[in-house]
C-alpha atoms as a PDB file:
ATOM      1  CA  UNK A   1     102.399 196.494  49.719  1.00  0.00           C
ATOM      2  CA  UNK A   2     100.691 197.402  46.644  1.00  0.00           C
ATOM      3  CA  UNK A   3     101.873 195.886  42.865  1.00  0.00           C
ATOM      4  CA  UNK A   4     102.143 198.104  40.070  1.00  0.00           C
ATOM      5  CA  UNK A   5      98.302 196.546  38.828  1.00  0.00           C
ATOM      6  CA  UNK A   6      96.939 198.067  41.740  1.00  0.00           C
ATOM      7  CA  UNK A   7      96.665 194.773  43.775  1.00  0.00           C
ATOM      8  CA  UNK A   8      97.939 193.535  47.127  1.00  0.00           C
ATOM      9  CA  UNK A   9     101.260 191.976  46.713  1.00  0.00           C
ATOM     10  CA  UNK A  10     101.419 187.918  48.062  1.00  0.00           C
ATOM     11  CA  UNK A  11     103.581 188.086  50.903  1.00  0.00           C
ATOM     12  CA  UNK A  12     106.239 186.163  49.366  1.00  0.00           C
ATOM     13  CA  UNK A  13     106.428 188.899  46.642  1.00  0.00           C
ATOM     14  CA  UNK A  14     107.176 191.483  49.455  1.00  0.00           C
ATOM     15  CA  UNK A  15     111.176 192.757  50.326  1.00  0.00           C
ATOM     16  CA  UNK A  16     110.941 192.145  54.441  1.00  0.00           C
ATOM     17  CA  UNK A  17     113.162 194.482  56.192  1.00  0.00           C
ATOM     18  CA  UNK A  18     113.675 194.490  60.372  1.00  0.00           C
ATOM     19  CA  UNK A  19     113.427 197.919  60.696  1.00  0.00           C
ATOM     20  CA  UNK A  20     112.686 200.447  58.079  1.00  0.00           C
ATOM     21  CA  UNK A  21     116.312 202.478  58.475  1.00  0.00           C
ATOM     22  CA  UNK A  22     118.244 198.792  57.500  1.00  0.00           C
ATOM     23  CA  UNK A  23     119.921 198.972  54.403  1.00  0.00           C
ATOM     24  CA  UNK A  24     119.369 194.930  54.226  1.00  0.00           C
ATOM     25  CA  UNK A  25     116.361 193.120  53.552  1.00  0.00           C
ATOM     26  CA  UNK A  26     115.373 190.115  55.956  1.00  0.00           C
ATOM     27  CA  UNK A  27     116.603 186.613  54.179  1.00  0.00           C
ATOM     28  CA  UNK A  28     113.826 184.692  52.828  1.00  0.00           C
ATOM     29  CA  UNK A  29     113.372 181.287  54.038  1.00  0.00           C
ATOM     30  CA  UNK A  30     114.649 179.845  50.318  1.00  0.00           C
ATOM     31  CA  UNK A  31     118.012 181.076  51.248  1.00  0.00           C
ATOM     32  CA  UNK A  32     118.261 180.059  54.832  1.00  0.00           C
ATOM     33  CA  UNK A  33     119.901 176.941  54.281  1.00  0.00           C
ATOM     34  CA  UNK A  34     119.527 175.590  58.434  1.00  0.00           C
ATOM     35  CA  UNK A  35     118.154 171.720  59.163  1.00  0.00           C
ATOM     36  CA  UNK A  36     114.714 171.793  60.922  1.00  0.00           C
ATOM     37  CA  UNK A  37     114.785 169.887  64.064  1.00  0.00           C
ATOM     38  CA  UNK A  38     112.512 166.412  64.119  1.00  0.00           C
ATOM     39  CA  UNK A  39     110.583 167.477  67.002  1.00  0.00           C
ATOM     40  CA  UNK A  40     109.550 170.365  65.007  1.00  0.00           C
ATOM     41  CA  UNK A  41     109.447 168.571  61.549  1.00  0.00           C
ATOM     42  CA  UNK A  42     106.529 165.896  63.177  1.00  0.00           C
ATOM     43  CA  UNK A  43     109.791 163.201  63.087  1.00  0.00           C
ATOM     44  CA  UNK A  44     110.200 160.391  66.048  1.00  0.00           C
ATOM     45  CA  UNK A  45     113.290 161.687  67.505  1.00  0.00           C
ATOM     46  CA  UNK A  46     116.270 158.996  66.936  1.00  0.00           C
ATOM     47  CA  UNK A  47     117.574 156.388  69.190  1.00  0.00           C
ATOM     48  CA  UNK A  48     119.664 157.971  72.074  1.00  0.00           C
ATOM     49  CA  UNK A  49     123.212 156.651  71.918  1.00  0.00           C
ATOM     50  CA  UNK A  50     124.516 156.231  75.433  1.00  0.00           C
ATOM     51  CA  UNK A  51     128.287 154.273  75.623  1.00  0.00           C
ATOM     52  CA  UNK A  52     127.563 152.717  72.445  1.00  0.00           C
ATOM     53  CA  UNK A  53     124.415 151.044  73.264  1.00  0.00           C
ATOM     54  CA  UNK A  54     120.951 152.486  71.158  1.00  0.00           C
ATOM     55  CA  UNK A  55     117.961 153.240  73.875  1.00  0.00           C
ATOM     56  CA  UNK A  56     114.823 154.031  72.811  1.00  0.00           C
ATOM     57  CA  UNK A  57     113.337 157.441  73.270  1.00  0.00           C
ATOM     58  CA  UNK A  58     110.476 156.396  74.554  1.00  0.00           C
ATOM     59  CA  UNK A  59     108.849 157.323  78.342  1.00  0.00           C
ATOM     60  CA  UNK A  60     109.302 154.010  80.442  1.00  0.00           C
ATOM     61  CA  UNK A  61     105.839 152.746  82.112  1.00  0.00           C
ATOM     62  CA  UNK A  62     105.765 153.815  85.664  1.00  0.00           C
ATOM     63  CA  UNK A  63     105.539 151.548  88.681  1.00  0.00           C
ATOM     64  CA  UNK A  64     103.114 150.296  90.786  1.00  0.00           C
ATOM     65  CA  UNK A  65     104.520 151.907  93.756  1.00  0.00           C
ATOM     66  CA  UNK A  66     103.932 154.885  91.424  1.00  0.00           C
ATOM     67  CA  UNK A  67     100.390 154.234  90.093  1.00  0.00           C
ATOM     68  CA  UNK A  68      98.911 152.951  93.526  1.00  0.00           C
ATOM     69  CA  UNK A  69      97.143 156.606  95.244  1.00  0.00           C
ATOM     70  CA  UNK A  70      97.457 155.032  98.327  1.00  0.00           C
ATOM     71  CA  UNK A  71     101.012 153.436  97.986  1.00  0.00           C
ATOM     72  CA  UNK A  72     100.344 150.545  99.550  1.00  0.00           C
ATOM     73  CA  UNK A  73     101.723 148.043  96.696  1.00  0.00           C
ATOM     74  CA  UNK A  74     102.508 144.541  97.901  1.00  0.00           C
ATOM     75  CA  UNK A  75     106.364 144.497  98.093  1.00  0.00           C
ATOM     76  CA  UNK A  76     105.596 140.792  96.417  1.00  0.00           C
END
């Protein structure tokens, strides 16, 4: 998309439309009003609430039994 100078338009200076035969343009991000997700935002995710007790989010440590290649772990 060209300006009226002659130049290449920025994109955010540019109507978006899905297809060229909508009558609608594409909403900008400004007026898409939905919460980004923490995951996606770079956030720790929150404290899982399960029966009313907080548990972290975090991966336990696996066991021995888990970690040994030759699962022989003393049962001691």
């Amino acid at each position: 998309a060209v300006g009226p100078n002659g130049k290449l338009k920025d994109a955010s200076e540019i109507v978006w439309y899905n297809d060229a035969d909508d009558d609608q343009p594409i909403p900008s991000s400004s007026t898409i009003k939905s919460p980004l997700h923490p995951f996606f935002a770079g956030a720790t995710p929150p404290a899982a609430v399960i029966a009313g007790a907080r548990r972290s989010t975090r991966a336990p440590r696996p066991s021995t039994r888990i970690l040994d290649p030759d699962n022989v772990a003393s049962s001691s």
